[in-house]
N, C-alpha and C. Protein backbone atom coordinates (compact mmCIF):
# COMPACT_ATOMS: atom_id res chain seq x y z
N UNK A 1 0.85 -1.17 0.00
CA UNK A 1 0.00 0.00 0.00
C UNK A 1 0.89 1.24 0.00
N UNK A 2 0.69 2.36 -1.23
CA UNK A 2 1.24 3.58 -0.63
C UNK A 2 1.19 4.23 0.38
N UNK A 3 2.13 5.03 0.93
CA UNK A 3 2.36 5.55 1.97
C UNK A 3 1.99 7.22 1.95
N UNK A 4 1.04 7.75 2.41
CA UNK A 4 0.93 9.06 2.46
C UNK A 4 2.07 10.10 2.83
N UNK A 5 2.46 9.27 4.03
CA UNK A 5 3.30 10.64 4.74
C UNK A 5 2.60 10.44 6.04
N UNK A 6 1.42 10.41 5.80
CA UNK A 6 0.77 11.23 7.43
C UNK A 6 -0.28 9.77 8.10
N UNK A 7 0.33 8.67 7.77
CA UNK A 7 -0.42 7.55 8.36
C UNK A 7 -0.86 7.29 9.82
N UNK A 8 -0.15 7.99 10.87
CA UNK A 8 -0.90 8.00 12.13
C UNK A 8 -1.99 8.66 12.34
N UNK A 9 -2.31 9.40 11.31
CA UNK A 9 -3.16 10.88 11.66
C UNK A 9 -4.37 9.90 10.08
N UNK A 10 -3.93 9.62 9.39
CA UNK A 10 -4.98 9.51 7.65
C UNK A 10 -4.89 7.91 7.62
N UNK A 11 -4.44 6.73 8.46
CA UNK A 11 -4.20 5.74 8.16
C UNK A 11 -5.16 5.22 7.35
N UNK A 12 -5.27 4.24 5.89
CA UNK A 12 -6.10 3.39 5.39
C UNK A 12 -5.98 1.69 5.46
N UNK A 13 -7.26 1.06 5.82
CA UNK A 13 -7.05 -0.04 6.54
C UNK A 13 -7.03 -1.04 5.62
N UNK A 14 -6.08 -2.48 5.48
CA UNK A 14 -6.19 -3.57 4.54
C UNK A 14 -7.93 -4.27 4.91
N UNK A 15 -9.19 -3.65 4.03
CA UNK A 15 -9.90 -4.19 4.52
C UNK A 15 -10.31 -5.05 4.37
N UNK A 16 -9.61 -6.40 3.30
CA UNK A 16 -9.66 -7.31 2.69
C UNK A 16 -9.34 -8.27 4.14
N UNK A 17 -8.18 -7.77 4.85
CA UNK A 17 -7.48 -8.56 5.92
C UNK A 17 -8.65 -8.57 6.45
N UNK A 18 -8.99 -7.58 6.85
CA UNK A 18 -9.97 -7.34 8.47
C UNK A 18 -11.27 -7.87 8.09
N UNK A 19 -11.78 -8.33 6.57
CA UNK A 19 -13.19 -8.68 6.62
C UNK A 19 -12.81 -10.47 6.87
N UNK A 20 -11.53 -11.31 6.68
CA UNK A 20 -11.30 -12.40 6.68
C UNK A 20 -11.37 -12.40 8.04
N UNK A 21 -10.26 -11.71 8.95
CA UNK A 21 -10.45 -11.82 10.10
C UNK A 21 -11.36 -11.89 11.22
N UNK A 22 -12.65 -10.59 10.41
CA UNK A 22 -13.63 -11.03 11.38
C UNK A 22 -14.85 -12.14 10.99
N UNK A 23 -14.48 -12.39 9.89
CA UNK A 23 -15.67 -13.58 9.31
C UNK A 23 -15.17 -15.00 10.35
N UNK A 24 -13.67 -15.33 10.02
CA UNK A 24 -13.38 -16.02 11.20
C UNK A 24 -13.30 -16.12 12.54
N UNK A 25 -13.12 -14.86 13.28
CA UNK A 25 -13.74 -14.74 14.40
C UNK A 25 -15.58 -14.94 14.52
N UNK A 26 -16.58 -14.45 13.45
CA UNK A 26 -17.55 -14.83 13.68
C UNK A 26 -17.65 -16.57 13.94
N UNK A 27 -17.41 -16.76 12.85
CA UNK A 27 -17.66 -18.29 12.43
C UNK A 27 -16.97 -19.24 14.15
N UNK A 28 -15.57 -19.13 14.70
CA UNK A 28 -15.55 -19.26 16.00
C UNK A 28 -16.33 -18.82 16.79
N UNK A 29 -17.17 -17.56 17.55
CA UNK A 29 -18.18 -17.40 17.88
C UNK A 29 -18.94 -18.66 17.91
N UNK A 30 -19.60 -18.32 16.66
CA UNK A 30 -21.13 -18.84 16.87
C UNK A 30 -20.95 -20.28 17.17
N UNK A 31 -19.63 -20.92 16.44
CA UNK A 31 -19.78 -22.53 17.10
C UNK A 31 -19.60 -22.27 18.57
N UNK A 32 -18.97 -21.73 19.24
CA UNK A 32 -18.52 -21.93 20.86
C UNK A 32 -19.92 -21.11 21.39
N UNK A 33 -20.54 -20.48 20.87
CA UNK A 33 -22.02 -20.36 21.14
C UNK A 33 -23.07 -21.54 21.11
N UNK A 34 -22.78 -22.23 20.16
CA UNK A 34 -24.04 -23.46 20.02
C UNK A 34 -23.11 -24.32 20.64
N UNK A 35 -22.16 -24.67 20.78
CA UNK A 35 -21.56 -25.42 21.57
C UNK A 35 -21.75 -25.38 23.10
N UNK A 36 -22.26 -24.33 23.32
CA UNK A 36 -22.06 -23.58 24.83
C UNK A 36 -23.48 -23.93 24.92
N UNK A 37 -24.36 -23.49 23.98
CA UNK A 37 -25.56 -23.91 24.34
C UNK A 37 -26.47 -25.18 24.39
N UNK A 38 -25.31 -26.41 23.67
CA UNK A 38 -26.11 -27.29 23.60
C UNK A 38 -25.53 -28.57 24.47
N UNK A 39 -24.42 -27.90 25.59
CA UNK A 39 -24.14 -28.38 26.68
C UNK A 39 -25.10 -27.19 27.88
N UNK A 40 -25.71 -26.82 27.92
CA UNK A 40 -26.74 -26.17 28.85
C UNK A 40 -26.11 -25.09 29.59
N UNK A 41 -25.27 -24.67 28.51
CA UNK A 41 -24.71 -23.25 29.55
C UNK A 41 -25.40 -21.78 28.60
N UNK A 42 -26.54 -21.29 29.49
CA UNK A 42 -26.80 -20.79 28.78
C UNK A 42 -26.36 -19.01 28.69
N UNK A 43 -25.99 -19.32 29.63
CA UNK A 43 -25.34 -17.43 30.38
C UNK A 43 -23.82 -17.54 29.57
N UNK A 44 -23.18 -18.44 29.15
CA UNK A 44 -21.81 -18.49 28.60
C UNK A 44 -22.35 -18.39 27.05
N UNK A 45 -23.50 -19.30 26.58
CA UNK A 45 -23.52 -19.34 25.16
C UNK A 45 -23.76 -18.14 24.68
N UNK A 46 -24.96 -17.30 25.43
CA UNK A 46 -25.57 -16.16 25.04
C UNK A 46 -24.46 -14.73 25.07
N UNK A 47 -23.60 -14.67 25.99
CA UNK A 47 -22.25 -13.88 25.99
C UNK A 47 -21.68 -14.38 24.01
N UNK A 48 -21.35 -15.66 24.15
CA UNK A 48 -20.81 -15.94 22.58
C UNK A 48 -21.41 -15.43 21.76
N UNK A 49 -22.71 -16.14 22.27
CA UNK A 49 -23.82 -15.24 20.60
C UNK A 49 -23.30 -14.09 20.33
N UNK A 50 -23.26 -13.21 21.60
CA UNK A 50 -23.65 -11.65 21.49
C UNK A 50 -22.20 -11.29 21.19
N UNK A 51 -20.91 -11.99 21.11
CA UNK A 51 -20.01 -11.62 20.42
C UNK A 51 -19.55 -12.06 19.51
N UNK A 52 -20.31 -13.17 18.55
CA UNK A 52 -20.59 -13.33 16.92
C UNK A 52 -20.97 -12.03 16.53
N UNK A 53 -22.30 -12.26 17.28
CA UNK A 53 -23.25 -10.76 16.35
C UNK A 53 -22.46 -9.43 15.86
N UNK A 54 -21.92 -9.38 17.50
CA UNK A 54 -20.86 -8.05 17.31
C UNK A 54 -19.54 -8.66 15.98
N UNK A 55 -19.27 -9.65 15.85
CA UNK A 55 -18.23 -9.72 14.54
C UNK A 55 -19.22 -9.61 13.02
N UNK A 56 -20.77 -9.85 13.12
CA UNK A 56 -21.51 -9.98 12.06
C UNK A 56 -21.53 -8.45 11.61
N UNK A 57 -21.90 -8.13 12.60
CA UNK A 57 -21.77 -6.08 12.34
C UNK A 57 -20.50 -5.72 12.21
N UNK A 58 -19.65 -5.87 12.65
CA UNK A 58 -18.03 -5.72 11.97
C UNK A 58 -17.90 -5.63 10.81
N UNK A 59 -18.55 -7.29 10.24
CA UNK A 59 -18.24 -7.26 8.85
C UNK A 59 -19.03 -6.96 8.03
N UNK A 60 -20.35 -6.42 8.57
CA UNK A 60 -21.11 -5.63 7.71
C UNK A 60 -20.32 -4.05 7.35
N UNK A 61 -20.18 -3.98 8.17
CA UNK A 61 -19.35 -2.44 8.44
C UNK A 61 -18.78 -2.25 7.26
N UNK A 62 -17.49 -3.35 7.04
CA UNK A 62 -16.22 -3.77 6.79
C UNK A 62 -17.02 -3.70 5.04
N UNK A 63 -17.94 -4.67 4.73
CA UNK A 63 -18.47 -4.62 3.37
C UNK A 63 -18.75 -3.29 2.96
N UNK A 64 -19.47 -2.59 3.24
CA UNK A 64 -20.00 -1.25 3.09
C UNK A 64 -18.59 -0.57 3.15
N UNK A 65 -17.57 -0.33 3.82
CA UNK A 65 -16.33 0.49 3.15
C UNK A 65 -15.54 0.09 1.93
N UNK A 66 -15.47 -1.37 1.86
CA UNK A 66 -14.81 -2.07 1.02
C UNK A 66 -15.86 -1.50 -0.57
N UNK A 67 -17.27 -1.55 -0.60
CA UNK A 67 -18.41 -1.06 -2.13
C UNK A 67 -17.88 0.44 -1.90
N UNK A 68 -17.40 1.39 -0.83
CA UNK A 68 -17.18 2.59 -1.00
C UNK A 68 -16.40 2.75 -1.75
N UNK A 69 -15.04 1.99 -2.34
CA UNK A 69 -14.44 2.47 -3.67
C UNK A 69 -13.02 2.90 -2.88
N UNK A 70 -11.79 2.92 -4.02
CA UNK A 70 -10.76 3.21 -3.68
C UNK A 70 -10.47 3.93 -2.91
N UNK A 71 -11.22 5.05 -2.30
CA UNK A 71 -10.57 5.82 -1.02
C UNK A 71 -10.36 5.05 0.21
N UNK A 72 -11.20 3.87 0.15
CA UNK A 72 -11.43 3.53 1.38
C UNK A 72 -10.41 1.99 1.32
N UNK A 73 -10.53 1.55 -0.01
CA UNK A 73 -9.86 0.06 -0.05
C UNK A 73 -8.66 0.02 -1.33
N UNK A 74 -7.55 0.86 -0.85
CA UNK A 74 -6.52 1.64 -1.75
C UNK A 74 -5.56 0.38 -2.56
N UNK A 75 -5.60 0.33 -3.08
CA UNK A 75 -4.61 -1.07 -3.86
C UNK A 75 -3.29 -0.39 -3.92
N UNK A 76 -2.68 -1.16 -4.86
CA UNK A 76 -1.03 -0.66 -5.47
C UNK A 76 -1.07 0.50 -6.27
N UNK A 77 -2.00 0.75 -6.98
CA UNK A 77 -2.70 1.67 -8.05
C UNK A 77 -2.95 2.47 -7.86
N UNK A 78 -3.25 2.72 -6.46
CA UNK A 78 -4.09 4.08 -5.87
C UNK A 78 -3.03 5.02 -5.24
N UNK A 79 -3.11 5.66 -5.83
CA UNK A 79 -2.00 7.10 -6.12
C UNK A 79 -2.06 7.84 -4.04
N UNK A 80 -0.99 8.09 -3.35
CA UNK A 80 -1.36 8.46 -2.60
C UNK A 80 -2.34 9.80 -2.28
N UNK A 81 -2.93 10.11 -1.29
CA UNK A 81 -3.94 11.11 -1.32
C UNK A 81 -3.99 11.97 0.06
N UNK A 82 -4.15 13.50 0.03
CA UNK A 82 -4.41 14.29 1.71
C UNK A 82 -5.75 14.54 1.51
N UNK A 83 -6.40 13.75 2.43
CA UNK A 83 -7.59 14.60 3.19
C UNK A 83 -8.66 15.54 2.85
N UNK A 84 -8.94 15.86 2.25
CA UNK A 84 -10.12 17.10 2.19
C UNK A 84 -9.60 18.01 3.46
N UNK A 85 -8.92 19.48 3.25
CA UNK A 85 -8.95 19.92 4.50
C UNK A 85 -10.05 20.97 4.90
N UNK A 86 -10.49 21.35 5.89
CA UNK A 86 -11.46 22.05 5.88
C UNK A 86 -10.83 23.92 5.90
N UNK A 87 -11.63 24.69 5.29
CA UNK A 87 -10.69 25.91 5.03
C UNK A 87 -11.39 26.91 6.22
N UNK A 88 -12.18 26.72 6.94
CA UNK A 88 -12.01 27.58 7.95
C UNK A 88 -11.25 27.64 9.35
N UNK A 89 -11.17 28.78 9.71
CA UNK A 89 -9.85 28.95 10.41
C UNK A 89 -10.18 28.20 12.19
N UNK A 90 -9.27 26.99 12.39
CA UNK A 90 -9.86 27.01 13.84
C UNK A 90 -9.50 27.32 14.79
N UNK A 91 -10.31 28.00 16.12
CA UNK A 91 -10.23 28.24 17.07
C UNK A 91 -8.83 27.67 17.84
N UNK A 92 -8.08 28.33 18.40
CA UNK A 92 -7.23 27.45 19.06
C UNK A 92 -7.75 26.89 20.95
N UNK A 93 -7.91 25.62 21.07
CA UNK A 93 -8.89 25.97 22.54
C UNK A 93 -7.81 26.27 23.65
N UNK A 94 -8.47 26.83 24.66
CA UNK A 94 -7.58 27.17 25.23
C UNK A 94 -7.02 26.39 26.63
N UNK A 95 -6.09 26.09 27.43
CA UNK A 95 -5.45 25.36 27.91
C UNK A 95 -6.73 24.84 29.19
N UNK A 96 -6.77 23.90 29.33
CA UNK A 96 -7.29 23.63 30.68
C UNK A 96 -6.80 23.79 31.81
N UNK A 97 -7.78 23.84 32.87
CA UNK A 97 -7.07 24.60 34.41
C UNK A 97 -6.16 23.53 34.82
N UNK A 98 -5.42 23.83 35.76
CA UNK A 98 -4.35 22.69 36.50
C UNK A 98 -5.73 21.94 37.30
N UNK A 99 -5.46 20.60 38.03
CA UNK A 99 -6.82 20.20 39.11
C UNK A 99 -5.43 20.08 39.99
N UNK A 100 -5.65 20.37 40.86
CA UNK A 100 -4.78 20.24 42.60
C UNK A 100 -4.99 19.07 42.57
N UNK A 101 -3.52 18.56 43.67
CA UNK A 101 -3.39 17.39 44.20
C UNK A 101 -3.93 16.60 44.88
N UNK A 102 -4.55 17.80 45.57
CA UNK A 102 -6.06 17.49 46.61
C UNK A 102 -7.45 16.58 46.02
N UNK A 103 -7.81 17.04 44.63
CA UNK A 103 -8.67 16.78 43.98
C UNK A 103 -8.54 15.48 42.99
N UNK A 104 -7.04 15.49 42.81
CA UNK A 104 -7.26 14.23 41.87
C UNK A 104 -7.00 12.98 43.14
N UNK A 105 -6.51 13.11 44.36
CA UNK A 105 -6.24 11.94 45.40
C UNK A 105 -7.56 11.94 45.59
N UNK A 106 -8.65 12.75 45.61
CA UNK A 106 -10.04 12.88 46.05
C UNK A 106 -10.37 11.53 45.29
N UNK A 107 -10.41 12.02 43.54
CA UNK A 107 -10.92 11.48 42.25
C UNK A 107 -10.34 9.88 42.55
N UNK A 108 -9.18 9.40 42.27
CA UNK A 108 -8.32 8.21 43.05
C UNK A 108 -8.75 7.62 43.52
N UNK A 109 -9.15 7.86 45.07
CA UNK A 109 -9.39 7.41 46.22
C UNK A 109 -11.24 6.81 45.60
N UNK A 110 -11.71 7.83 45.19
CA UNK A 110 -13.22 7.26 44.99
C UNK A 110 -13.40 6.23 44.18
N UNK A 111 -12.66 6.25 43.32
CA UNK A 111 -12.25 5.08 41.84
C UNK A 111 -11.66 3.63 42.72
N UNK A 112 -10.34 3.56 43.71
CA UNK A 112 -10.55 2.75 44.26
C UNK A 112 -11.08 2.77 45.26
N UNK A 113 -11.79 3.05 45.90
CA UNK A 113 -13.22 2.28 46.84
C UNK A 113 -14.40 1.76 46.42
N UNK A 114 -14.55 2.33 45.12
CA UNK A 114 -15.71 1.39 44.48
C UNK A 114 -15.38 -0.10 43.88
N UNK A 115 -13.61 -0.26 43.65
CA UNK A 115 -13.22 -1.52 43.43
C UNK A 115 -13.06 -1.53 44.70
N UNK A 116 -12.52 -1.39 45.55
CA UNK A 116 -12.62 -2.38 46.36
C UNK A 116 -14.30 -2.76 46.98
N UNK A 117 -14.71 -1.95 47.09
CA UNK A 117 -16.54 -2.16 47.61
C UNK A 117 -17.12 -2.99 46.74
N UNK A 118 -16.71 -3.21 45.39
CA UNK A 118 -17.57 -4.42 44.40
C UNK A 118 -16.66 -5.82 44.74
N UNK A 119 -15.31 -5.54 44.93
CA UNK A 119 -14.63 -6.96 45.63
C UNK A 119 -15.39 -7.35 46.73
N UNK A 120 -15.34 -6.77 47.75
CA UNK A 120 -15.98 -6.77 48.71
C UNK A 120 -17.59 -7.58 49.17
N UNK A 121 -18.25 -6.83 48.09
CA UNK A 121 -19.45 -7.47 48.07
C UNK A 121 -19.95 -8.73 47.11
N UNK A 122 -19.18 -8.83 46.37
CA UNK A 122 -19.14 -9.78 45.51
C UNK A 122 -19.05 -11.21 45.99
N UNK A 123 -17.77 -11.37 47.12
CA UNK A 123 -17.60 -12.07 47.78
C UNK A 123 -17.55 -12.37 48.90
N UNK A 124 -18.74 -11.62 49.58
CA UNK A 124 -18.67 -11.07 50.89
C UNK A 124 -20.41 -11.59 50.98
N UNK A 125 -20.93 -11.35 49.66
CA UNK A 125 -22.71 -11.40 49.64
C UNK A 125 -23.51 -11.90 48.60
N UNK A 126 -22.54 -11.24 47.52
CA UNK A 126 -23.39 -11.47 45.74
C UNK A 126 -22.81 -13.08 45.92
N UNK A 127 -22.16 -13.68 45.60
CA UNK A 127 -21.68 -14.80 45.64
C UNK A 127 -22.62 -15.90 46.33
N UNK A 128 -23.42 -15.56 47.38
CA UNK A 128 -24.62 -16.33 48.03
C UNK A 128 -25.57 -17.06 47.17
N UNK A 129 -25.65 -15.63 46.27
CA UNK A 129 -27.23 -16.11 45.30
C UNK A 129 -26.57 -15.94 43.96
N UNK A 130 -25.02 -15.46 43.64
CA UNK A 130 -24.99 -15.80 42.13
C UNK A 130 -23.21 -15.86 42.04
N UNK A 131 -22.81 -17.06 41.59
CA UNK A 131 -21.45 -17.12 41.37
C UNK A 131 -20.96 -16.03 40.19
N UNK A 132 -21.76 -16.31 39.12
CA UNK A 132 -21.19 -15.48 37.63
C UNK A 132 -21.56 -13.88 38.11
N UNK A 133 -22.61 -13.77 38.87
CA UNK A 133 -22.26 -12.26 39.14
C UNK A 133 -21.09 -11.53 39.58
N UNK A 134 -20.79 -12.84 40.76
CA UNK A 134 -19.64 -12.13 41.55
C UNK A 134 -18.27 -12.17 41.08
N UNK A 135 -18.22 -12.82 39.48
CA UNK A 135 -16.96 -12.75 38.59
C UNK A 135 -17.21 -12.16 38.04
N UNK A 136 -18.66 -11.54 37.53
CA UNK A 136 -18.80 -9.97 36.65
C UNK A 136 -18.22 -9.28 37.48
N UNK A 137 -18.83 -9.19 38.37
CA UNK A 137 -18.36 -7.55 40.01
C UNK A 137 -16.82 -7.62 39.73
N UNK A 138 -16.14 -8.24 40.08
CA UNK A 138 -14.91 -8.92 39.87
C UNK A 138 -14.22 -8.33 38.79
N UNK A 139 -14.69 -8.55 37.46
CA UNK A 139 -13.47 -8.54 35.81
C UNK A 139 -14.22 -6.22 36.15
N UNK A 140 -15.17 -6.49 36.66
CA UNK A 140 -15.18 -4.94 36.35
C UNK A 140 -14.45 -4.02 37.44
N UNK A 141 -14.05 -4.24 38.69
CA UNK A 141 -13.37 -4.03 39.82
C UNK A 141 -11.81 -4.41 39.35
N UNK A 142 -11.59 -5.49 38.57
CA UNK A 142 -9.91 -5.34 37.87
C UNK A 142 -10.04 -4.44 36.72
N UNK A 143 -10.51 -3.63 36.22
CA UNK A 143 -10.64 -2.61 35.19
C UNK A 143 -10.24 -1.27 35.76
N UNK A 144 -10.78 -1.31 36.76
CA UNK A 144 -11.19 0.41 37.90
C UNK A 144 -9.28 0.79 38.18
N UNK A 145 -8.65 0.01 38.80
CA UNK A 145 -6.90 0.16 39.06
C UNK A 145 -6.66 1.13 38.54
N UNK A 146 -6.27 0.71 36.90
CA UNK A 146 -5.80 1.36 35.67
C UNK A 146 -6.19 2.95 35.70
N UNK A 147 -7.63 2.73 35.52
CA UNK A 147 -8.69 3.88 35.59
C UNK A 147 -7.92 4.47 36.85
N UNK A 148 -8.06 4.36 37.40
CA UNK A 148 -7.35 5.25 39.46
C UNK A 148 -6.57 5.68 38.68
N UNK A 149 -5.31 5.45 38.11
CA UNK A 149 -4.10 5.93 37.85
C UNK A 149 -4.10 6.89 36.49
N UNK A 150 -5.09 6.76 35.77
CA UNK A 150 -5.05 7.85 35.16
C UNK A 150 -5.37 8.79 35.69
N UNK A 151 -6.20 8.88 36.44
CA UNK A 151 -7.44 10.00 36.74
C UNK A 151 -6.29 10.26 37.90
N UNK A 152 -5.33 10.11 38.81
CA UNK A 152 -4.81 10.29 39.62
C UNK A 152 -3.17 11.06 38.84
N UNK A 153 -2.80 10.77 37.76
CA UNK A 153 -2.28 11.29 37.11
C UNK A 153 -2.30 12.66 35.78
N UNK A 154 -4.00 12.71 35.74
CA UNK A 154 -4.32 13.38 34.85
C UNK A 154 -4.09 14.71 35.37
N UNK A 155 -3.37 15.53 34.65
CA UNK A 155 -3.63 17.52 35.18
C UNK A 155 -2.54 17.84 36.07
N UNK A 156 -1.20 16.85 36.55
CA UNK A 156 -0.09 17.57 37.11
C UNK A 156 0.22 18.18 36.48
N UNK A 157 0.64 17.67 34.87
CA UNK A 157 1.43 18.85 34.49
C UNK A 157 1.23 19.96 33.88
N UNK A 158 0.09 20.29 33.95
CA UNK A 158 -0.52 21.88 33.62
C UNK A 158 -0.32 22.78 34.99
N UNK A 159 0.00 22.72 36.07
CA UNK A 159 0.27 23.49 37.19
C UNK A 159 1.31 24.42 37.16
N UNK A 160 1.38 25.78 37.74
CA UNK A 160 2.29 26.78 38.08
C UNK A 160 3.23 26.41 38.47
N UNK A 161 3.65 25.04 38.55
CA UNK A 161 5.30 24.92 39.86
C UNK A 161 6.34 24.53 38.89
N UNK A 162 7.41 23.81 39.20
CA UNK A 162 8.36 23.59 38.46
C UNK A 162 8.38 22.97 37.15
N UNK A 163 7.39 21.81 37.49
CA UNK A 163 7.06 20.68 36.56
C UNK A 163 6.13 21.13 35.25
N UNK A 164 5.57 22.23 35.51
CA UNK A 164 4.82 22.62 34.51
C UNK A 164 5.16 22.37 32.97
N UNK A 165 4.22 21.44 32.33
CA UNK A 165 4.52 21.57 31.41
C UNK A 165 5.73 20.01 30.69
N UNK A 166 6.21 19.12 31.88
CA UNK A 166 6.33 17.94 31.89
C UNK A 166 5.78 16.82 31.49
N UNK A 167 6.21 15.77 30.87
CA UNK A 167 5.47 14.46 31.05
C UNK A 167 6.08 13.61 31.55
């Protein structure tokens, strides 16, 4: 594929690859779906279904760019190309405030107590009346961490002090 120049920003996708890829991810799906379902699991099969479906709409997607025509599905042939740019002038926005240290340990602190409070109850109570809940509570309470640390990191370095302006 030619190379524009500006592929992080204009990238065009092999969508020949990506419609194989997700036809085969469907096609896995839906067997480990009827598979799932015709051993009587039906809370596991129905998760599968529902992430076939989501590869069926993928590759619907994927068809509909691919009939859009060479801009979208560029061969050897297809001459590189910039953008349509738009000609009015834009706004530059303007910087966001610093948030104090105070406020993002606030932000932090609340992000993990709700993981830990869904650990907590998950296996403390939910777990009584539903095992798969309390491994939902669970995969979504190992998500929240990550989340803490951005949000606990986000906006130092817009502040007045030394670091200003750091990453």
């Amino acid at each position: 594929m030619a190379r524009t120049g500006d592929e992080p920003i204009h990238a065009r996708s092999a969508l020949g690859l990506r419609l194989a890829l997700t036809l085969a991810g469907f096609v896995c799906w839906a067997v480990a779906a009827a598979i799932m379902l015709g051993a009587g699991e039906r809370v596991l099969g129905a998760v599968f279904g529902l992430i076939a479906v989501l590869a069926a709409v993928n590759a619907a997607f994927v068809v509909h760019r691919i009939r859009q025509g060479p801009h979208w599905q560029p061969t050897r042939t297809t001459p590189p190309y910039r953008p349509v740019e738009d000609d009015r002038p834009r706004q530059p926005r303007p910087p966001r405030e610093p948030v104090s240290e105070r406020t993002r340990a606030r932000r932090y602190l609340l992000v993990m107590g709700t993981c830990v409070t869904l650990l907590v109850l998950a296996w403390g109570l939910v777990r009584l009346w539903s095992v798969p809940l309390a491994v939902g509570m669970s995969l979504v309470a190992m998500v929240l961490p990550p989340i803490a640390a951005v949000i606990a990191n986000a906006g130092w370095d817009r502040g007045p002090g030394p670091d200003a302006g750091r990453r």
